[in-house]
Every structure is written in structure tokens, then in C-alpha cells.
C-alpha atoms as a PDB file:
ATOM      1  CA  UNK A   1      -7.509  -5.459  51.989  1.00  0.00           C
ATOM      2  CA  UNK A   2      -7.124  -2.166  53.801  1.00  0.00           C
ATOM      3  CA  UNK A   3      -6.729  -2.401  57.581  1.00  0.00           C
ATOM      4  CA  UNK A   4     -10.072  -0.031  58.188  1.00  0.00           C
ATOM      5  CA  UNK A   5     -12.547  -2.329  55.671  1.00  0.00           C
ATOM      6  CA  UNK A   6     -10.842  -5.279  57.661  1.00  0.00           C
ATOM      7  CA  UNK A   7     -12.043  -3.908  61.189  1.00  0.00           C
ATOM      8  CA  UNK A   8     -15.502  -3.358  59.680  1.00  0.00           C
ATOM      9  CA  UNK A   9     -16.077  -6.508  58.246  1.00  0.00           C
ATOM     10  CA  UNK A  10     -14.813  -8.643  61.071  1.00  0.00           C
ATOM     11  CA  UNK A  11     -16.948  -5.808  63.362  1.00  0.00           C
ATOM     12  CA  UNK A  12     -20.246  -6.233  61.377  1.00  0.00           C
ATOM     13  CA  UNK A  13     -19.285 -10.417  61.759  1.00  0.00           C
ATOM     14  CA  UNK A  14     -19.775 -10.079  65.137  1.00  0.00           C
ATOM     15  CA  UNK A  15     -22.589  -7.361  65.135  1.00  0.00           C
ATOM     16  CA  UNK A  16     -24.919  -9.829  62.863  1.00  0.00           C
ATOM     17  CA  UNK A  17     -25.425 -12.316  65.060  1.00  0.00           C
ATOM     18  CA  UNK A  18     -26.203  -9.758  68.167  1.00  0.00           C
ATOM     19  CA  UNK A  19     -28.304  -7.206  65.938  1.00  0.00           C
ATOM     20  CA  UNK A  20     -30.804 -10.625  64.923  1.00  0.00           C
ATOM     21  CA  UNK A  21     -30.923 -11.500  68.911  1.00  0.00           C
ATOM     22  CA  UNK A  22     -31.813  -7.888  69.615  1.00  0.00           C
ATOM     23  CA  UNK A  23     -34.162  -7.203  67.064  1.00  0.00           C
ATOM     24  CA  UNK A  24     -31.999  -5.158  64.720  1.00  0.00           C
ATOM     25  CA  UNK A  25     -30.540  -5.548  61.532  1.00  0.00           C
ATOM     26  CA  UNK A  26     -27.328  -4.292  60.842  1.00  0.00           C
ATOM     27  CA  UNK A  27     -27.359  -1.190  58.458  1.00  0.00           C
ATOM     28  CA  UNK A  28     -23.725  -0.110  58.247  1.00  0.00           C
ATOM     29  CA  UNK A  29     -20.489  -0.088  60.082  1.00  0.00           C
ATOM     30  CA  UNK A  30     -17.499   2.411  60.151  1.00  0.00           C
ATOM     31  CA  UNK A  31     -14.284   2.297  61.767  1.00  0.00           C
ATOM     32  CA  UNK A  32     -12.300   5.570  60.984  1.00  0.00           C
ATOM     33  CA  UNK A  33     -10.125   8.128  62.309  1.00  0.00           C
ATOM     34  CA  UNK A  34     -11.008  11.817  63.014  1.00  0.00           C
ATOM     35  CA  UNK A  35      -7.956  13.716  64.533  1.00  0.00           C
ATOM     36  CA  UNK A  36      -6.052  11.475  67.220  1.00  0.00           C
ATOM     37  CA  UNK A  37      -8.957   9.709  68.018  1.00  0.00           C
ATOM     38  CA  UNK A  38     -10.447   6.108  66.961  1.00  0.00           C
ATOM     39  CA  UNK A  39     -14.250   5.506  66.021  1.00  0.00           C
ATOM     40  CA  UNK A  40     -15.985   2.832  65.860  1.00  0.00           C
ATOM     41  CA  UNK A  41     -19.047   3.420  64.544  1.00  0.00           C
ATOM     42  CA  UNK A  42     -22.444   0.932  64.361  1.00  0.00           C
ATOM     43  CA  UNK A  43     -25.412   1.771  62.869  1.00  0.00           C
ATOM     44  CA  UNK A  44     -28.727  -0.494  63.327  1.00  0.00           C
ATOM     45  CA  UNK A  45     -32.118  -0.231  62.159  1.00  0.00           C
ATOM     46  CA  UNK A  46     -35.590  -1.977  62.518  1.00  0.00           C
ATOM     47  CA  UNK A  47     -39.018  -1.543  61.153  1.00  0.00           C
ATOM     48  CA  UNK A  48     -40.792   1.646  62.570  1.00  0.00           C
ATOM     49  CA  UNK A  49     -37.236   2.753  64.275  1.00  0.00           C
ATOM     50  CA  UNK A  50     -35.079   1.732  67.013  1.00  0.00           C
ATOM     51  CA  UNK A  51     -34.936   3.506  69.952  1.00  0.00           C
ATOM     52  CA  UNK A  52     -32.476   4.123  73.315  1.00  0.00           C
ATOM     53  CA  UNK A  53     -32.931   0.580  74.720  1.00  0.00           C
ATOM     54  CA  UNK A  54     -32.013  -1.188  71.090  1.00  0.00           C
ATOM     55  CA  UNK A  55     -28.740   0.898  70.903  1.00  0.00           C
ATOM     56  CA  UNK A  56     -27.586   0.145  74.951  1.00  0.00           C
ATOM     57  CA  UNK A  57     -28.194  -3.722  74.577  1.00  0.00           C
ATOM     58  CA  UNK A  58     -26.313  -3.580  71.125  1.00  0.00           C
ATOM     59  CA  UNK A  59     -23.617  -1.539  72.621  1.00  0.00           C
ATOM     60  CA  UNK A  60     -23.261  -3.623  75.643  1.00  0.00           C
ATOM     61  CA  UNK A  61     -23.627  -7.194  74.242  1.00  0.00           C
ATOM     62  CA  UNK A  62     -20.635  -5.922  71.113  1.00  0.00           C
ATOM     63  CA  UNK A  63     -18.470  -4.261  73.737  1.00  0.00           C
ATOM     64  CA  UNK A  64     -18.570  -7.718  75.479  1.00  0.00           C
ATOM     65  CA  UNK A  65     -17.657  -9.061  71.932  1.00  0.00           C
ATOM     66  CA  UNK A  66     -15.065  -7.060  71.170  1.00  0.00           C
ATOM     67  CA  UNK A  67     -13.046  -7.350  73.927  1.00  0.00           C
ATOM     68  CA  UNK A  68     -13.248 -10.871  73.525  1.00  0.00           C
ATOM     69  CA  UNK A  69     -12.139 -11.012  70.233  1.00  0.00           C
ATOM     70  CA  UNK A  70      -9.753  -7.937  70.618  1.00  0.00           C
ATOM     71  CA  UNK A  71      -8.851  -7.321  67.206  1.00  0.00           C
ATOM     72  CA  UNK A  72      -8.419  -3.621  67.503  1.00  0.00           C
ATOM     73  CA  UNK A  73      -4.912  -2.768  68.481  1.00  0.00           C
ATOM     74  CA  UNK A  74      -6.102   1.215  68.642  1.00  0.00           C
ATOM     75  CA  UNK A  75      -7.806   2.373  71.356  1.00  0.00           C
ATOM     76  CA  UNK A  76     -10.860   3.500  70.368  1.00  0.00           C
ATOM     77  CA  UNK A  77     -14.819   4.726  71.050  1.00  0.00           C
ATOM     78  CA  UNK A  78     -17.719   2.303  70.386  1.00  0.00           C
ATOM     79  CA  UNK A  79     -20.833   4.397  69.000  1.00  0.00           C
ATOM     80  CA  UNK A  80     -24.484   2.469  68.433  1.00  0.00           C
ATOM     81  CA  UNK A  81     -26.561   4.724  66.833  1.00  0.00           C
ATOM     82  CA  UNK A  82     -29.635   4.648  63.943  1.00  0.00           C
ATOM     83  CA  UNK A  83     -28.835   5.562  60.611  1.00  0.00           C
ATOM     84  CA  UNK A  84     -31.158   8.681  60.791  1.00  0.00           C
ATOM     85  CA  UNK A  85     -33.619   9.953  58.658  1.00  0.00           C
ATOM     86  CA  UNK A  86     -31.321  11.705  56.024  1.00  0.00           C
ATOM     87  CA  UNK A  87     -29.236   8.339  56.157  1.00  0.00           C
ATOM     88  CA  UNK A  88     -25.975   7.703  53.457  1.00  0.00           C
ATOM     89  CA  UNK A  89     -26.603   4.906  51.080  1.00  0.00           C
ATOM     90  CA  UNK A  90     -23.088   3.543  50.662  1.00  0.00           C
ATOM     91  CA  UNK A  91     -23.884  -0.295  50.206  1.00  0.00           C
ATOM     92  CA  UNK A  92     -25.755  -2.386  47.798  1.00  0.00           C
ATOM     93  CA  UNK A  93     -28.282  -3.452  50.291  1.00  0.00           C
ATOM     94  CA  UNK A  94     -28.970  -0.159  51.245  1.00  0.00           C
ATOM     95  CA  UNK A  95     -29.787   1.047  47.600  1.00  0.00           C
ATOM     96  CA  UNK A  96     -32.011  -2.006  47.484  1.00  0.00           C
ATOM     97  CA  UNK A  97     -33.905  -0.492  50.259  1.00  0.00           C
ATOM     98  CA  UNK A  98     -34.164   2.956  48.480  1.00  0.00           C
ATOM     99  CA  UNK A  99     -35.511   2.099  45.053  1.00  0.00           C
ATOM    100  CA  UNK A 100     -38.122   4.764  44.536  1.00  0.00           C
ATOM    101  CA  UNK A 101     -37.351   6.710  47.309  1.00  0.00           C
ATOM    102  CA  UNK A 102     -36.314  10.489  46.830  1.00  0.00           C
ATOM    103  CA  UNK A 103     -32.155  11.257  47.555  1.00  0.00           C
ATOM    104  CA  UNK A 104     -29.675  13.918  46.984  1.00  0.00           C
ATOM    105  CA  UNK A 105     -26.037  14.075  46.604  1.00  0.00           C
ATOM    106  CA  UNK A 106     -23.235  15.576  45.125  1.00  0.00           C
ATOM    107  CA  UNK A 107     -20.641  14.347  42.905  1.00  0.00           C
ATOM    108  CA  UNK A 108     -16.890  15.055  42.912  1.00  0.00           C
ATOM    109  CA  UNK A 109     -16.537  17.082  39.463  1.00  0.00           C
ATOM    110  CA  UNK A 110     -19.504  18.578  37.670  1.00  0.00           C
ATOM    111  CA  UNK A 111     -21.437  15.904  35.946  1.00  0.00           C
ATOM    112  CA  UNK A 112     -23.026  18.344  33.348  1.00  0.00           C
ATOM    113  CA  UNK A 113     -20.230  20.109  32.906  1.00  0.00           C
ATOM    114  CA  UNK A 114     -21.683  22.402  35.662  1.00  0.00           C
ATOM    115  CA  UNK A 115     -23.120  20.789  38.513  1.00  0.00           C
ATOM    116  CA  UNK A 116     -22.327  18.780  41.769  1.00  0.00           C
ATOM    117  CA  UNK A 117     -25.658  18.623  43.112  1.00  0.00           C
ATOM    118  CA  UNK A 118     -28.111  16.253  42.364  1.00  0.00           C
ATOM    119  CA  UNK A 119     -31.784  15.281  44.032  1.00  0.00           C
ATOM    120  CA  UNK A 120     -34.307  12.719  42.717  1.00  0.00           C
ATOM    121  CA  UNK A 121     -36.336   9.730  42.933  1.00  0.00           C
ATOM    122  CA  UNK A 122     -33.465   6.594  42.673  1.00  0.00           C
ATOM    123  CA  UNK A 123     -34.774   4.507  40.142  1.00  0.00           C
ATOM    124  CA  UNK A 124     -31.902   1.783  39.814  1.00  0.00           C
ATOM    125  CA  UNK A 125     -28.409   0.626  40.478  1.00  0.00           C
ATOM    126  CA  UNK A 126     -25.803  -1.179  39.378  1.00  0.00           C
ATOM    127  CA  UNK A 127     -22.384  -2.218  40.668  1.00  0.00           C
ATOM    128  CA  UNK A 128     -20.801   0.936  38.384  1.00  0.00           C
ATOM    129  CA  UNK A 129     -23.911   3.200  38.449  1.00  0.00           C
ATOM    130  CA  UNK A 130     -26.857   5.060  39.905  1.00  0.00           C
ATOM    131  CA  UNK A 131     -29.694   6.373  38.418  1.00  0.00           C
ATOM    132  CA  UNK A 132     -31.451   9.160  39.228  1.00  0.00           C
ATOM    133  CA  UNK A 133     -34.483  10.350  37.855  1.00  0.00           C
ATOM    134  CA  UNK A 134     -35.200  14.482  38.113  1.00  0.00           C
ATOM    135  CA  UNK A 135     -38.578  16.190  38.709  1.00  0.00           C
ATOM    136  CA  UNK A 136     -39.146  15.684  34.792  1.00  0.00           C
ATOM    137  CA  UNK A 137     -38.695  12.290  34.590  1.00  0.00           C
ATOM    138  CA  UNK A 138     -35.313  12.689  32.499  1.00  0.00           C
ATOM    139  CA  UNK A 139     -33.319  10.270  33.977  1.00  0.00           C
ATOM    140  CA  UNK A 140     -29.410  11.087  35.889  1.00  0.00           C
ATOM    141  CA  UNK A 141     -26.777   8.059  35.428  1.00  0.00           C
ATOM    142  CA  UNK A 142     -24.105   8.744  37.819  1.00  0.00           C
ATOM    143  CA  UNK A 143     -21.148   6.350  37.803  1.00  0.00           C
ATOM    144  CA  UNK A 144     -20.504   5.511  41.289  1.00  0.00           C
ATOM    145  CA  UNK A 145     -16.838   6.312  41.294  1.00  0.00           C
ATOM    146  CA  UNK A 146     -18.106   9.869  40.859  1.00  0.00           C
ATOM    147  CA  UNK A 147     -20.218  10.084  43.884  1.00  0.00           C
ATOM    148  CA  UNK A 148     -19.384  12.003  46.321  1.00  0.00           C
ATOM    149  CA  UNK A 149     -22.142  10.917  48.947  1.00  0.00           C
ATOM    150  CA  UNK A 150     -25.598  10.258  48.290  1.00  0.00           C
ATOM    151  CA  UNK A 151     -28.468   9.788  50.830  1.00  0.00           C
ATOM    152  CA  UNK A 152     -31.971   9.985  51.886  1.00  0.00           C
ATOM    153  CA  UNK A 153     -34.004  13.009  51.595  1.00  0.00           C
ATOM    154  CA  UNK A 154     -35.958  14.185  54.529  1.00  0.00           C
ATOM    155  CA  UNK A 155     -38.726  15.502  53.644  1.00  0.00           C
ATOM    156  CA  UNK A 156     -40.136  18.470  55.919  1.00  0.00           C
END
């Protein structure tokens, strides 16, 4: 297992447990690296939003965790944030979540010989696909591997 999906799952281990106390549920985790500096990344959610208050107590109550765990050797910065509106679906759960909902994304080669881009209504999932279906109806299947990033779409 790499060292970053390590971090994250023993992170979100410890974030479970304070999320339900607070509230919350966990909706992803990221540890990565962006120039010299560490990230630690949490994202939480809740019915109808969370708000300031739900990200401090997180924040405080896992920085209390994780320095009493200390299984970080980089330094690093702890972030508690919402997913956002626009929000990535990278995990099972979260496609769960999105059936019938309307995404976009892009790929990493053309899928139709010439496009990236893709927007729909995500009708299903499976652990090697995604399906999309377009304004038409006609229906996308993506293989995951090929996905770039997919994620909400806010509407305006």
C-alpha cells in the first residue's frame, strides 16, 4: 500500500469516530503534496450543510488525535473543510449518493475518438465503470481508469 492511501485511511480511522460525535459524516480525506509543503486535507458533510462551527470542533478534536497517534513523520497543514457544491466523486459511497444527479468530467484521452468532456445525469456504477446518460437519453459508459475527474454540477 502506498504511503499517502496509508495516511488517509488510518486519518479517516480516526476522523469516523469524531465526525459521528460532531454531527458529520466523513465524505473524503486527502493527504498529498503540493510543492514543499504537506496537506492534510478533511472533508465532512451533513444534511442541509455544515457550517464554521462543524469544521473548528472537527479540526480541533482530530488535531488532538493526531498528535496523539503521530503517524505523520512530515510536517504538515490540517484543513477541515465541506466538500462544496461542485464536489469530486472519487469513492464508491460518494457515487451512491449521486445516482441521478447531473455531473461533468473529463477523461484522459478522447472517449469518442474526439472528446474529453463529458456532462450528464449519472445513472450507474460499477467497480470498472460509470455511466452517464446525455441530454438524449443515449447513455456514456466510461471505464473508470479513464476518468480524469468527475463531479457534481452546480447548477446556476
Amino acid at each position: 500500500m502506498a504511503r499517502q492511501s496509508k495516511i488517509e485511511e488510518q486519518a479517516e480511522a480516526l476522523l469516523t469516530p469524531i465526525a459521528e460525535r460532531f454531527g458529520v459524516r466523513v465524505y473524503d480525506v486527502d493527504y498529498s503534496k503540493e510543492g514543499p509543503d504537506y496537506y492534510l486535507r478533511l472533508y465532512i458533510d451533513k444534511d442541509g450543510g455544515v457550517n464554521i462551527g462543524d469544521c473548528e470542533n472537527v479540526s480541533r478534536a482530530m488535531s488532538d488525535a493526531l498528535d496523539e497517534h503521530d503517524f505523520i513523520q512530515d510536517a504538515y497543514t490540517l484543513e477541515v473543510s465541506s466538500p462544496g457544491l461542485g464536489r469530486t466523486l472519487t469513492k464508491d459511497r460518494h457515487f451512491a449518493q449521486s445516482i441521478g444527479e447531473k455531473v461533468e468530467g473529463t477523461t484522459y484521452k478522447p472517449f469518442d475518438g474526439k472528446n474529453k468532456s463529458f456532462d450528464g445525469i449519472l445513472q450507474a456504477f460499477t467497480e470498472e465503470t460509470v455511466t452517464i446518460a446525455d441530454e438524449t437519453g443515449k447513455e456514456l459508459i466510461l471505464p473508470r481508469k479513464d476518468i480524469a475527474k468527475i463531479r457534481l454540477q452546480i447548477e446556476l
